[in-house]
N, C-alpha and C. Protein backbone atom coordinates (compact mmCIF):
# COMPACT_ATOMS: atom_id res chain seq x y z
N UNK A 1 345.69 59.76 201.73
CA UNK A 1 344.56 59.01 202.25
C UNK A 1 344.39 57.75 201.40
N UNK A 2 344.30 56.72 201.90
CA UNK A 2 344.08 55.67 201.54
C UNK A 2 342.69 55.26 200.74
N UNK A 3 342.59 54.25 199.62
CA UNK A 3 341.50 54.12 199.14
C UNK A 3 340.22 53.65 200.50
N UNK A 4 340.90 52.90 201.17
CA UNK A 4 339.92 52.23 202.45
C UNK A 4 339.19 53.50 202.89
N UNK A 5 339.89 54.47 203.43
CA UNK A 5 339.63 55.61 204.08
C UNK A 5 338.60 56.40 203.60
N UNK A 6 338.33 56.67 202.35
CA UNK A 6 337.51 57.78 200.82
C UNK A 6 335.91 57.16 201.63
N UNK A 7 335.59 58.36 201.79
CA UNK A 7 334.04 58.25 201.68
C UNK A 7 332.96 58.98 200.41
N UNK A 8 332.49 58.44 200.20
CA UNK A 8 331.94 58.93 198.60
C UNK A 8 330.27 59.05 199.02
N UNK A 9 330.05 60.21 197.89
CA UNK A 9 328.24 60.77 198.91
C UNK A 9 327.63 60.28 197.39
N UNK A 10 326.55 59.69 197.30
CA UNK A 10 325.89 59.10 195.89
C UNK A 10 324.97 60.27 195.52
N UNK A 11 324.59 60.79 194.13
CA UNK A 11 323.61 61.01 193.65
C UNK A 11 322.60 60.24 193.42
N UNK A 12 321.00 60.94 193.52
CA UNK A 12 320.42 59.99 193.54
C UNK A 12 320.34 58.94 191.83
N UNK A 13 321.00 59.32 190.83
CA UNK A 13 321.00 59.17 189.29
C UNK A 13 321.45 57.52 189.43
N UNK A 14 322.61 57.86 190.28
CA UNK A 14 323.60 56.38 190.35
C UNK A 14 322.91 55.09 190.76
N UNK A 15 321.65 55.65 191.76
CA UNK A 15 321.13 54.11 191.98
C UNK A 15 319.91 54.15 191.53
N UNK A 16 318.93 54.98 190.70
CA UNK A 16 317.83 55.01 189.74
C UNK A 16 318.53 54.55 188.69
N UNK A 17 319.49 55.23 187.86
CA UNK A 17 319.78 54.35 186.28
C UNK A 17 320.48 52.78 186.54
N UNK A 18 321.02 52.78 187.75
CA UNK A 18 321.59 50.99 187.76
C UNK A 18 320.67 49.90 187.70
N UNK A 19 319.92 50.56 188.80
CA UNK A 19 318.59 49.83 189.30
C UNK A 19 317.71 49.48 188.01
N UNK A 20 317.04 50.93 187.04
CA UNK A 20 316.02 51.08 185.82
C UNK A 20 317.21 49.86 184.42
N UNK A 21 318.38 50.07 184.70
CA UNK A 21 319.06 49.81 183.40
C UNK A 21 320.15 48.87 183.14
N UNK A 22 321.31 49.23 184.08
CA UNK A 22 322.55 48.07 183.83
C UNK A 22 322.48 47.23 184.69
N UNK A 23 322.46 47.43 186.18
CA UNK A 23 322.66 47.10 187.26
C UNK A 23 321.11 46.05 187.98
N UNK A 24 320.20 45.60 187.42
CA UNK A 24 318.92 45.67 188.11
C UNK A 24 319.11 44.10 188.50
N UNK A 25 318.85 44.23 189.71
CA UNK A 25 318.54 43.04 191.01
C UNK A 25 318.34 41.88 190.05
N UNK A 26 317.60 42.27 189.22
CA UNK A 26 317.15 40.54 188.42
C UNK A 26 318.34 39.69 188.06
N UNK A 27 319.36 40.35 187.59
CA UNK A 27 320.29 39.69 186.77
C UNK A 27 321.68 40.38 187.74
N UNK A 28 322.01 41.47 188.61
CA UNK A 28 323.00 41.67 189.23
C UNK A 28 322.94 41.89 190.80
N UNK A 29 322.07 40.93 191.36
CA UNK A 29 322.15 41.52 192.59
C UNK A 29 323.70 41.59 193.30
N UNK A 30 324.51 41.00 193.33
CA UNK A 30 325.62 41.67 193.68
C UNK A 30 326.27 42.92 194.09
N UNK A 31 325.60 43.77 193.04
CA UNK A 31 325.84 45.30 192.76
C UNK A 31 325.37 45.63 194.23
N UNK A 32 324.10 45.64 194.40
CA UNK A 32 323.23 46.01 195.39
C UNK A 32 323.34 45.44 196.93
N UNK A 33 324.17 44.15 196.87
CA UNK A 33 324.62 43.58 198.12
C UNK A 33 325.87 44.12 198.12
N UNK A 34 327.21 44.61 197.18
CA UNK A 34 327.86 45.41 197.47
C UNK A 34 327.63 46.97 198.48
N UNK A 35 326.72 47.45 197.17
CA UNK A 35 326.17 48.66 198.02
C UNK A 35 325.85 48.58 199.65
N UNK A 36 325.14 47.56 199.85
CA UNK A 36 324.90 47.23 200.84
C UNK A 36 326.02 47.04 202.39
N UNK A 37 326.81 46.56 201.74
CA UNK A 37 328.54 46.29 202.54
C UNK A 37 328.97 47.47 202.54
N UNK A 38 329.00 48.37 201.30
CA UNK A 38 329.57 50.25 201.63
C UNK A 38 328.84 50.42 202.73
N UNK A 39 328.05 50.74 202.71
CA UNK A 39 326.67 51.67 203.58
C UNK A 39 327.02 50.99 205.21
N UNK A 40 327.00 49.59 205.51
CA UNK A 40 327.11 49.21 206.59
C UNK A 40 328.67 49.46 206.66
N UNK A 41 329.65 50.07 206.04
CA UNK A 41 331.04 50.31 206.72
C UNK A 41 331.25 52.03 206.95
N UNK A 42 329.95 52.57 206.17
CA UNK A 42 329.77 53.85 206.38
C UNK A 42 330.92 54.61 205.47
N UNK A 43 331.47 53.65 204.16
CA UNK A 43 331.91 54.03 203.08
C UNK A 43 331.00 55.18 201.78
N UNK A 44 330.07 54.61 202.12
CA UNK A 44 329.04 55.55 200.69
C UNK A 44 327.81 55.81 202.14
N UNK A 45 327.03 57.06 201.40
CA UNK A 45 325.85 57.77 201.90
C UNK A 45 325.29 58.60 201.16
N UNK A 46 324.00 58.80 201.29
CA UNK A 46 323.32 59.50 200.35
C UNK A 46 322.93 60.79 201.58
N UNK A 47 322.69 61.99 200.80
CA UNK A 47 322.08 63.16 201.42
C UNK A 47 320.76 62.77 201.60
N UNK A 48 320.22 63.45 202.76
CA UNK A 48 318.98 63.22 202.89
C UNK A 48 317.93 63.60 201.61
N UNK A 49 318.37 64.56 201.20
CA UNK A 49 317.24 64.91 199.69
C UNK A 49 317.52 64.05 198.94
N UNK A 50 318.77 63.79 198.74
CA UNK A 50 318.59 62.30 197.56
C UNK A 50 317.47 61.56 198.19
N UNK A 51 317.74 60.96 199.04
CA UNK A 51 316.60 59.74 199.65
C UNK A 51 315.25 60.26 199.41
N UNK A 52 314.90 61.83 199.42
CA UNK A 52 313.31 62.32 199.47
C UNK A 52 313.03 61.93 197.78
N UNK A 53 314.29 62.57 197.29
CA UNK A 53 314.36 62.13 195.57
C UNK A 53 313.60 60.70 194.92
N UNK A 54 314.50 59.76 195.42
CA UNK A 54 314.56 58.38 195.45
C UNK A 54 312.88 58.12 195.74
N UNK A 55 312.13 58.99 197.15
CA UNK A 55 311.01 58.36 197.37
C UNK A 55 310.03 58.65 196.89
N UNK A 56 309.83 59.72 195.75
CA UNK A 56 308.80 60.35 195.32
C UNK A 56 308.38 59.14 194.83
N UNK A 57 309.05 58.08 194.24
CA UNK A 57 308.58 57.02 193.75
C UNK A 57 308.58 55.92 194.58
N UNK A 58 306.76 55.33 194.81
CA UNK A 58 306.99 53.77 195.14
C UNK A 58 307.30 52.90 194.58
N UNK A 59 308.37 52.01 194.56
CA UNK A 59 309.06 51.34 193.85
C UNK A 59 309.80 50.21 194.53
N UNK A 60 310.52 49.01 193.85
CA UNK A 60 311.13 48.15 194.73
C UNK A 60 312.44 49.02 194.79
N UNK A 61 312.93 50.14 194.32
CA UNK A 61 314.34 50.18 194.58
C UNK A 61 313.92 50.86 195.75
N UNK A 62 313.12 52.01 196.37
CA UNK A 62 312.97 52.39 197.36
C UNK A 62 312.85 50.97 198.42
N UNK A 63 312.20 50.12 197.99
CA UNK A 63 312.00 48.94 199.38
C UNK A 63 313.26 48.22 199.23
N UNK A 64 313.92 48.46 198.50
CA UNK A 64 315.41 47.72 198.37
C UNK A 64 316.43 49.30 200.16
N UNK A 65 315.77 50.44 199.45
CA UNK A 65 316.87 51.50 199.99
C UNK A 65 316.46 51.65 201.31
N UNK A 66 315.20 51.45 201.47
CA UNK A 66 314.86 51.34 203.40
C UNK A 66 314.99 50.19 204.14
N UNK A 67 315.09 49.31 203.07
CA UNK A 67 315.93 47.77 204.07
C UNK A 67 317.59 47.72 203.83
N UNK A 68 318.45 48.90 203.03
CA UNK A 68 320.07 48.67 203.00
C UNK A 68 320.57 49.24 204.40
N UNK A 69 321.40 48.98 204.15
CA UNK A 69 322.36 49.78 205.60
C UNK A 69 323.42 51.10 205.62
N UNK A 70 322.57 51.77 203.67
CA UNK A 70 323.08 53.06 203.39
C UNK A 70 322.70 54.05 204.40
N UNK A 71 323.81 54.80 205.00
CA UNK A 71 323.41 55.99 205.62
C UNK A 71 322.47 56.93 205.14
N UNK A 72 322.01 57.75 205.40
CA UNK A 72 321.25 58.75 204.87
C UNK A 72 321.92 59.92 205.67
N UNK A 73 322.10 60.76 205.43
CA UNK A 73 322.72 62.11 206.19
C UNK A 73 321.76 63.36 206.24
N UNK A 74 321.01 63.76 207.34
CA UNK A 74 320.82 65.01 207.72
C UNK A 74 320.84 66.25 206.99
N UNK A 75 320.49 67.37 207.19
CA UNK A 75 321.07 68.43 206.95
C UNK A 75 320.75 69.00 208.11
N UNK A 76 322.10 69.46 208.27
CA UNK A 76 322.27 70.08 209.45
C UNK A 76 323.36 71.68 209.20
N UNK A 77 323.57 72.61 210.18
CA UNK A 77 323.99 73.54 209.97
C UNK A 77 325.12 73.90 209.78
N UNK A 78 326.42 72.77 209.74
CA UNK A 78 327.47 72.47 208.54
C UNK A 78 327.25 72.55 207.50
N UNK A 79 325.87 71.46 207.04
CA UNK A 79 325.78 71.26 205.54
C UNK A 79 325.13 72.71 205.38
N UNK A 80 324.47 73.28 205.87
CA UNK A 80 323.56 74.73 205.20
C UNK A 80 324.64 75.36 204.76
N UNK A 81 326.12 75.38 205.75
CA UNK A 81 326.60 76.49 205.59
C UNK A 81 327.47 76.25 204.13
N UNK A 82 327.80 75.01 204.32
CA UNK A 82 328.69 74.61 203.10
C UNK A 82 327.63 74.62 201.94
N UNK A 83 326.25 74.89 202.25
CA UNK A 83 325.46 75.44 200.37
C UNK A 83 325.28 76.32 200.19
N UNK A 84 325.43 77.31 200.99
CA UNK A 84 325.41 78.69 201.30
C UNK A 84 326.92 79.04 200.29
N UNK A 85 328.03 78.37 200.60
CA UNK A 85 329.24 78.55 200.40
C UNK A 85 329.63 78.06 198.98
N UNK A 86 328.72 77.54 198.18
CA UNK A 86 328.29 76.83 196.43
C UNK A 86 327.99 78.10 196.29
N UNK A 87 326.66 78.47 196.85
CA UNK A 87 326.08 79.43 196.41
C UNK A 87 326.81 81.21 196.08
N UNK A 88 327.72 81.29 197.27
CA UNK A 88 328.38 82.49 197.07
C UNK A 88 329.51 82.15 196.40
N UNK A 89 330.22 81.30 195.63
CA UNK A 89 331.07 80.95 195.08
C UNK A 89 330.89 81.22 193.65
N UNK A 90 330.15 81.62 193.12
CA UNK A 90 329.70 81.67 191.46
C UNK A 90 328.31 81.61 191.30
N UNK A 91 327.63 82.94 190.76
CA UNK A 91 326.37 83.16 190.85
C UNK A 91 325.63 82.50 189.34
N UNK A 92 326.83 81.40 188.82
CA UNK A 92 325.98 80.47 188.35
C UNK A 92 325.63 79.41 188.16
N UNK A 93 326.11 79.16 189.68
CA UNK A 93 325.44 77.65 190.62
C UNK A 93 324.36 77.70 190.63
N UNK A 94 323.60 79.09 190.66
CA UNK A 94 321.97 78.77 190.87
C UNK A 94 321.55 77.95 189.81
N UNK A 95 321.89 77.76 188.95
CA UNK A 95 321.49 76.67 187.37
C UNK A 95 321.60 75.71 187.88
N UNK A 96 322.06 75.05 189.01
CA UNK A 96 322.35 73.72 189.15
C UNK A 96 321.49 73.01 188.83
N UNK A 97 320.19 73.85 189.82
CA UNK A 97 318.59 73.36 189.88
C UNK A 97 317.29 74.15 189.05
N UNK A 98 316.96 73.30 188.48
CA UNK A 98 315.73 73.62 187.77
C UNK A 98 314.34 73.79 188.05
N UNK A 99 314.46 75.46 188.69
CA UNK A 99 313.31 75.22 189.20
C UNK A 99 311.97 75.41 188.56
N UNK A 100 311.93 75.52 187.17
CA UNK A 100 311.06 75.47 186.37
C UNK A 100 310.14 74.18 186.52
N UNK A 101 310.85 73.34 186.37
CA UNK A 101 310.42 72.00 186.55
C UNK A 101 310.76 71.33 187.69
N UNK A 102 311.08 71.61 188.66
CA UNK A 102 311.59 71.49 189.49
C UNK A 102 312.20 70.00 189.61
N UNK A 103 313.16 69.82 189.32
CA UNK A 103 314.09 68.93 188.61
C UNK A 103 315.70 69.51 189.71
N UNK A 104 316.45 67.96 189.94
CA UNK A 104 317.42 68.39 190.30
C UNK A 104 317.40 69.55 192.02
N UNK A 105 316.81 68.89 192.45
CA UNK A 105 316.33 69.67 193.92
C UNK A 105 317.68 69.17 194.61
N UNK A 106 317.81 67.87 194.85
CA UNK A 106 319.07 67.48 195.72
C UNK A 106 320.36 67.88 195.29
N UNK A 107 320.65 68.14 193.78
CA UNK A 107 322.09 68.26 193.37
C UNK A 107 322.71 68.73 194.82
N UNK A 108 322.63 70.85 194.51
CA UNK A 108 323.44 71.19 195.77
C UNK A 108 323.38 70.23 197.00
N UNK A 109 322.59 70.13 197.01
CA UNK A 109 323.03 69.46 198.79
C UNK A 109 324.14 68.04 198.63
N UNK A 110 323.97 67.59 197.53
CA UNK A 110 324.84 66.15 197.37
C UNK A 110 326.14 66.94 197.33
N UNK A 111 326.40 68.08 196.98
CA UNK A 111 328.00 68.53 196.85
C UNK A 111 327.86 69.30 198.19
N UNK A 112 327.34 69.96 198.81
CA UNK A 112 327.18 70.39 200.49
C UNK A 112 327.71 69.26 200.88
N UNK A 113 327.15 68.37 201.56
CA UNK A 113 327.55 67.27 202.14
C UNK A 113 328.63 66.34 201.72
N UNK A 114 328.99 66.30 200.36
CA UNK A 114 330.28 65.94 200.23
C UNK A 114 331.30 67.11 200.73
N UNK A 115 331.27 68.33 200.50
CA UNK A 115 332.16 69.05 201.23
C UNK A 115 332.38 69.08 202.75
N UNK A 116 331.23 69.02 203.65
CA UNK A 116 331.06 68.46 204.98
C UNK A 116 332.20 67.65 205.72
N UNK A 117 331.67 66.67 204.51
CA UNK A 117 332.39 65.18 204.61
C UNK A 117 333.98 65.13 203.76
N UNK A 118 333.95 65.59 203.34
CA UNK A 118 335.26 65.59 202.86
C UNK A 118 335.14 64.15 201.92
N UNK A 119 334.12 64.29 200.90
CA UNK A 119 333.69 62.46 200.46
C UNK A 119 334.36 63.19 198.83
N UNK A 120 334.36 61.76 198.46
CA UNK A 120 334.26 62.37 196.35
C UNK A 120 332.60 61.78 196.02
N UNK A 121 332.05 62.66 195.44
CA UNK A 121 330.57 62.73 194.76
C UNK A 121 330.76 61.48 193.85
N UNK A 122 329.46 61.42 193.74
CA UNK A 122 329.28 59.77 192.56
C UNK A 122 328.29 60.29 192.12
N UNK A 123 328.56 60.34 190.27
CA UNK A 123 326.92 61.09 190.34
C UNK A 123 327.06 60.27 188.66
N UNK A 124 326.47 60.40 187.95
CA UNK A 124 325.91 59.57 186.75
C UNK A 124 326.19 61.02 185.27
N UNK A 125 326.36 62.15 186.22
CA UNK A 125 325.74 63.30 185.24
C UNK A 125 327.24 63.27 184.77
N UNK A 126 327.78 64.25 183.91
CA UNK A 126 328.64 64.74 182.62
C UNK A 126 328.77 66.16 182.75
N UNK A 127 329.64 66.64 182.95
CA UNK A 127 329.68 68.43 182.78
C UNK A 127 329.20 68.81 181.74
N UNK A 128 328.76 70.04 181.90
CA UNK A 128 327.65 71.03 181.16
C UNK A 128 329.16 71.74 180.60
N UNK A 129 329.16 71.65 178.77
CA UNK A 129 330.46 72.20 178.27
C UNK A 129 330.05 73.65 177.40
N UNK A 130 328.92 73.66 176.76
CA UNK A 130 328.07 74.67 175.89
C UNK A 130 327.95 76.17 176.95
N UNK A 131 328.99 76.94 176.27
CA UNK A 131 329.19 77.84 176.69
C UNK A 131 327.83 78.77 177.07
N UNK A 132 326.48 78.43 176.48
CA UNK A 132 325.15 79.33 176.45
C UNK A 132 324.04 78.49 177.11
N UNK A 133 324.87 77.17 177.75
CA UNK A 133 323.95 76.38 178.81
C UNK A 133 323.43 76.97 179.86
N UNK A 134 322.06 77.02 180.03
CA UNK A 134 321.55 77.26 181.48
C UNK A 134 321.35 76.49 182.08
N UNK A 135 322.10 75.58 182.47
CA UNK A 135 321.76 74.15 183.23
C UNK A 135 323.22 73.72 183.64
N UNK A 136 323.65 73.81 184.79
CA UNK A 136 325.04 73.70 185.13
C UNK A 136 325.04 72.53 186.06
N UNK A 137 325.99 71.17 185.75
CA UNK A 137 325.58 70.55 186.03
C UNK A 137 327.11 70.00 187.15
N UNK A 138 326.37 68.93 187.94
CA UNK A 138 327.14 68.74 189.43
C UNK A 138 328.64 68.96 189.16
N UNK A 139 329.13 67.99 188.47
CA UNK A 139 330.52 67.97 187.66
C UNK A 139 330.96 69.48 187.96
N UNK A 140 330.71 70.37 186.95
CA UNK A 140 330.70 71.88 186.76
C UNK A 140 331.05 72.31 188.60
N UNK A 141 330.02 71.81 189.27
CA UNK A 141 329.87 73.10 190.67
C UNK A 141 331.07 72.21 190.96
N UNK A 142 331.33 71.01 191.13
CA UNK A 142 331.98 70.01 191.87
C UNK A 142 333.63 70.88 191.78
N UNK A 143 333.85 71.11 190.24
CA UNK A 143 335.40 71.46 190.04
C UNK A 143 335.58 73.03 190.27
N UNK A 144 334.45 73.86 190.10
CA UNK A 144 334.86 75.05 190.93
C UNK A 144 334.29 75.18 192.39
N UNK A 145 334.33 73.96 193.30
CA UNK A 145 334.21 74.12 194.63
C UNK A 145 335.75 73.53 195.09
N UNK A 146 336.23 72.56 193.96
CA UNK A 146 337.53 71.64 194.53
C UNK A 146 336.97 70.47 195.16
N UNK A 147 335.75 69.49 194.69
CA UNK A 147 335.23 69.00 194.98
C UNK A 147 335.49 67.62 194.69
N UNK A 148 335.99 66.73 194.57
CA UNK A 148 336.49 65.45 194.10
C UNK A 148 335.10 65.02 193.41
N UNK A 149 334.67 64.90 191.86
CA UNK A 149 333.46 64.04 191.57
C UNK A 149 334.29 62.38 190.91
N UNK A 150 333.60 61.65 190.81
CA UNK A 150 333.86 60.15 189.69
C UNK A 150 331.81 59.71 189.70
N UNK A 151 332.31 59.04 188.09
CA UNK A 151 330.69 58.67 187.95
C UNK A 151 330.96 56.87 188.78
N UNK A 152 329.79 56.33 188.42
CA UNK A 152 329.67 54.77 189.43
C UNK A 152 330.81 53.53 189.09
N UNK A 153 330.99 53.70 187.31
CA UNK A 153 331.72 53.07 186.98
C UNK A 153 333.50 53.11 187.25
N UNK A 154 333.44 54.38 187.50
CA UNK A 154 334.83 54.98 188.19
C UNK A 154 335.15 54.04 189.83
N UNK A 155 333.66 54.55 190.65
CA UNK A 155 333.69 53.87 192.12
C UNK A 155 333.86 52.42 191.92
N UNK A 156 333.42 51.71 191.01
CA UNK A 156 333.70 49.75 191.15
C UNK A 156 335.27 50.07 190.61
N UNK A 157 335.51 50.50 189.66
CA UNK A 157 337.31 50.67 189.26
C UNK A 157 338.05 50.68 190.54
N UNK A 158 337.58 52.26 190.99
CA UNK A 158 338.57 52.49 192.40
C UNK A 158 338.38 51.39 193.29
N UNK A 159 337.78 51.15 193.60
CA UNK A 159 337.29 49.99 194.65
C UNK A 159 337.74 48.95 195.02
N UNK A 160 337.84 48.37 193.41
CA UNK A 160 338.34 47.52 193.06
C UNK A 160 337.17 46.31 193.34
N UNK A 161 336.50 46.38 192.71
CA UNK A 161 335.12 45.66 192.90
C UNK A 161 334.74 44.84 191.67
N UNK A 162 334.28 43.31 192.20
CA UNK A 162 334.10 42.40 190.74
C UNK A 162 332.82 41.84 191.27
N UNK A 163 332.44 41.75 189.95
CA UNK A 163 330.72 40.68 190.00
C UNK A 163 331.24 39.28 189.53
N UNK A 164 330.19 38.56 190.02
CA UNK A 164 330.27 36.94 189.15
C UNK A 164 329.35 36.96 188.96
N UNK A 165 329.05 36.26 187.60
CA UNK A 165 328.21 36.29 186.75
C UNK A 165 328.10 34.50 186.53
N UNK A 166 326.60 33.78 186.44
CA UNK A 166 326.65 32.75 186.72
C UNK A 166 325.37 32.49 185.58
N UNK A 167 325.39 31.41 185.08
CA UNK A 167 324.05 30.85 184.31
C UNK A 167 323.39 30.32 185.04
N UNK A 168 322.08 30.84 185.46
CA UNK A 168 320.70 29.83 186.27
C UNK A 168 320.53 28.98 185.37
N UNK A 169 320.14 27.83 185.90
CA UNK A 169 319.48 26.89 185.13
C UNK A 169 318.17 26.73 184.89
């Protein structure tokens, strides 16, 4: 399969830390008019819980994410079945999500729907390596589902994606 071809499902981490930190509209909008060109070729998409994720907060990146032309995807009874199918795969996927704090609600479904889709995950997180971790993180479910993950900086690599960078006056 061709790089053109790869559809990649975002965590919601990838466009909260770009947006809060490296990436923010002030100084890179590019990034975000890229994003923008994925989404309208129906290259990148977010799960619908990412997006609920994303909206707990009013914010400009949310008024940035309801005016892009990122998909948002459903859950529908493919995706149930394929979290159903995380879930019976290793009974310690349930760590994914924290429901103490209830933290990490969308993970599963971002790897559901990449399995669906047959996409590679984009997620910001790092595998959980500490053998006495209760917190198992996307990475982790991603490689015992056979799940293709890369973090954001991986997706502009593959991509093959460049910014210009310009001095305002």
């Amino acid at each position: 399969m061709s790089t053109m071809a790869k559809k990649y499902c975002l965590d919601a981490n990838v466009l909260i830390e770009a947006w809060q930190k490296y990436y923010s509209p002030k100084f890179c909008s590019d990034y975000w008019e890229v994003l923008n060109e994925l989404g309208k070729q129906g290259r990148i998409f977010l799960p619908e819980m990412v997006y609920e994720e994303i909206t707990r907060t009013e914010d400009d990146l949310l008024q940035w994410l309801n005016q892009s032309k990122i998909p948002v995807q459903k859950i529908d009874e493919p995706i149930t079945k394929c979290l159903q199918a995380i879930y019976l795969k290793d009974p310690l996927h349930k760590y994914l999500v924290d429901n103490i704090k209830q933290r990490s609600l969308a993970d599963p479904w971002v790897i559901a729907h990449a399995i669906n889709e047959k996409a590679t995950v984009v997620t910001r997180e790092n595998k959980a390596t500490a053998l006495n971790s209760k917190r198992i993180k996307i990475p982790n479910v991603c490689d015992n589902m056979g799940v293709r993950w890369i973090n954001d900086f991986q997706l502009i690599e593959e991509l093959d994606i460049q910014f210009t960078c310009k001095l305002n006056k």
